[in-house]
C-alpha atoms as a PDB file:
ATOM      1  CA  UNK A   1     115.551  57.477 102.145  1.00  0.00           C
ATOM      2  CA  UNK A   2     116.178  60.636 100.397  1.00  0.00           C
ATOM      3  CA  UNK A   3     113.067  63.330  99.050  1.00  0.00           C
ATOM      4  CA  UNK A   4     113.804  65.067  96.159  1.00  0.00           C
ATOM      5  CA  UNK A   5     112.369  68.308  96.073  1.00  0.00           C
ATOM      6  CA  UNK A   6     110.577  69.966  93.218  1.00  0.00           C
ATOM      7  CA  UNK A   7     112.493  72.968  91.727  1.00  0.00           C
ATOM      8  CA  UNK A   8     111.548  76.363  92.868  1.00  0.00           C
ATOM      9  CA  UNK A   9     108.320  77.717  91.293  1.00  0.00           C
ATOM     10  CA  UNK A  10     107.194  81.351  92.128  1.00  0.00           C
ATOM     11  CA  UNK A  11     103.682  80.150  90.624  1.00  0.00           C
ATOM     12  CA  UNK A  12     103.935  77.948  94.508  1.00  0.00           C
ATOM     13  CA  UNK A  13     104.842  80.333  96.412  1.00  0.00           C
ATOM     14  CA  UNK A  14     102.731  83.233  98.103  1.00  0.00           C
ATOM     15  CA  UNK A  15     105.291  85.315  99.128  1.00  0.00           C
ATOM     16  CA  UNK A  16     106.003  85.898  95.573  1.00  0.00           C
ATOM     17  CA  UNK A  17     102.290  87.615  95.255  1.00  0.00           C
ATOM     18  CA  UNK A  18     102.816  89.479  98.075  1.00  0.00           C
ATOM     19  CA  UNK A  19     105.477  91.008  96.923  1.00  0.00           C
ATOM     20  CA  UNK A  20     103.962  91.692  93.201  1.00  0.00           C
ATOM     21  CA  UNK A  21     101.217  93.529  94.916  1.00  0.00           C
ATOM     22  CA  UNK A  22     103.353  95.765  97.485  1.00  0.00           C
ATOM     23  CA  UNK A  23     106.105  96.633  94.700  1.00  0.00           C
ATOM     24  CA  UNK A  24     102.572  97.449  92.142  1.00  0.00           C
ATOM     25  CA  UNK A  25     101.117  99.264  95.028  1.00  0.00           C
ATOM     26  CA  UNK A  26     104.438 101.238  95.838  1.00  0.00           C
ATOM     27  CA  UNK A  27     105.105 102.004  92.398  1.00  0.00           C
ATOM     28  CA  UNK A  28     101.272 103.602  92.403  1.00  0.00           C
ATOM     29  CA  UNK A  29     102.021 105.800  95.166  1.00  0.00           C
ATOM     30  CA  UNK A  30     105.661 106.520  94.223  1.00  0.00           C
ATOM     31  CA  UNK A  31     104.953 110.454  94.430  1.00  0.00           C
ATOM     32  CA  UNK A  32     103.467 110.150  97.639  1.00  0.00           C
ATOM     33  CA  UNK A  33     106.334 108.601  99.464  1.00  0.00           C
ATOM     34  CA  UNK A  34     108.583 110.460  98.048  1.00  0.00           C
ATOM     35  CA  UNK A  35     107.103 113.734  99.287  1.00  0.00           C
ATOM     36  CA  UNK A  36     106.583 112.375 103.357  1.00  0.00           C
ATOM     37  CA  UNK A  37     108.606 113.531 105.650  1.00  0.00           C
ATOM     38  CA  UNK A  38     109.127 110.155 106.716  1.00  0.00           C
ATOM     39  CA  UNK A  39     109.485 107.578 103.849  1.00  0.00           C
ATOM     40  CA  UNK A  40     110.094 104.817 106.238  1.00  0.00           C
ATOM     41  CA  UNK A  41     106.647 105.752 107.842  1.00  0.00           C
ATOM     42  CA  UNK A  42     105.237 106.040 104.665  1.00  0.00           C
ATOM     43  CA  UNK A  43     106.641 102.136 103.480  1.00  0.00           C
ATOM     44  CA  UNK A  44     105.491 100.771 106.596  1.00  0.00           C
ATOM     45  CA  UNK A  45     101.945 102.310 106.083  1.00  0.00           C
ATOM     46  CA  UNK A  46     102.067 100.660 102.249  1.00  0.00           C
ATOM     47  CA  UNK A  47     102.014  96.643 104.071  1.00  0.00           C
ATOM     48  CA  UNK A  48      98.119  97.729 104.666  1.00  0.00           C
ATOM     49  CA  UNK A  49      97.704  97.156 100.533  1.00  0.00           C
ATOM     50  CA  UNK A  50      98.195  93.301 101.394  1.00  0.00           C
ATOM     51  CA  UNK A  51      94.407  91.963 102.927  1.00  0.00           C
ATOM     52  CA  UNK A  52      93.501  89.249 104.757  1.00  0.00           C
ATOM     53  CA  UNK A  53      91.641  88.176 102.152  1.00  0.00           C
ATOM     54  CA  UNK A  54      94.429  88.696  99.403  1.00  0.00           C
ATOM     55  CA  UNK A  55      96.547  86.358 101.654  1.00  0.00           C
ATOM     56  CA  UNK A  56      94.406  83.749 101.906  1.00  0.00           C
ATOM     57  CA  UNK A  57      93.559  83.249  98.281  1.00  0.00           C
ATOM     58  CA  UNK A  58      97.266  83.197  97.808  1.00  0.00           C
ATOM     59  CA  UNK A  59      97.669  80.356  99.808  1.00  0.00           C
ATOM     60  CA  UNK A  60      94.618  78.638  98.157  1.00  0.00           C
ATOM     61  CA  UNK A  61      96.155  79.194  94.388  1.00  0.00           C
ATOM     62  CA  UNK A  62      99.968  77.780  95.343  1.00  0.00           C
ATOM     63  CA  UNK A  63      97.498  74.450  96.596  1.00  0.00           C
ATOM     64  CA  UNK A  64      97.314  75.125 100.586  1.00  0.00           C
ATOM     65  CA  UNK A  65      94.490  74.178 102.284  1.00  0.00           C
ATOM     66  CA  UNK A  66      93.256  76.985 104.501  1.00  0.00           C
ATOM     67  CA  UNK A  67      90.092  76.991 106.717  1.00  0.00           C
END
């Protein structure tokens, strides 16, 4: 038996919305980074932007059920 797979939707994905927020929240605090002495730090530090929360709702919208 063979599954066909639906094409690849960002709209299904969450990772996609992770990624919109980090590169929005980045691109807010450009200045910032650019200025620390350690912009590696400083990239590391912007994954706190991304909640719990914000995760979970991502899941919900691309049709997951999380409990």
């Amino acid at each position: 038996m063979i599954i066909y797979l639906p094409p690849y939707s960002p709209d299904l994905n969450p990772i996609e919305e992770s990624f919109s927020t980090w590169k929005a929240y980045l691109r807010h605090h450009a200045v910032l980074i650019r200025a620390s002495d350690d912009p590696i730090l400083a990239l590391l530090d912007s994954c706190g932007c991304i909640t719990e929360e914000m995760a979970v709702s991502w899941f919900q919208n691309a049709g997951y059920v999380v409990e």
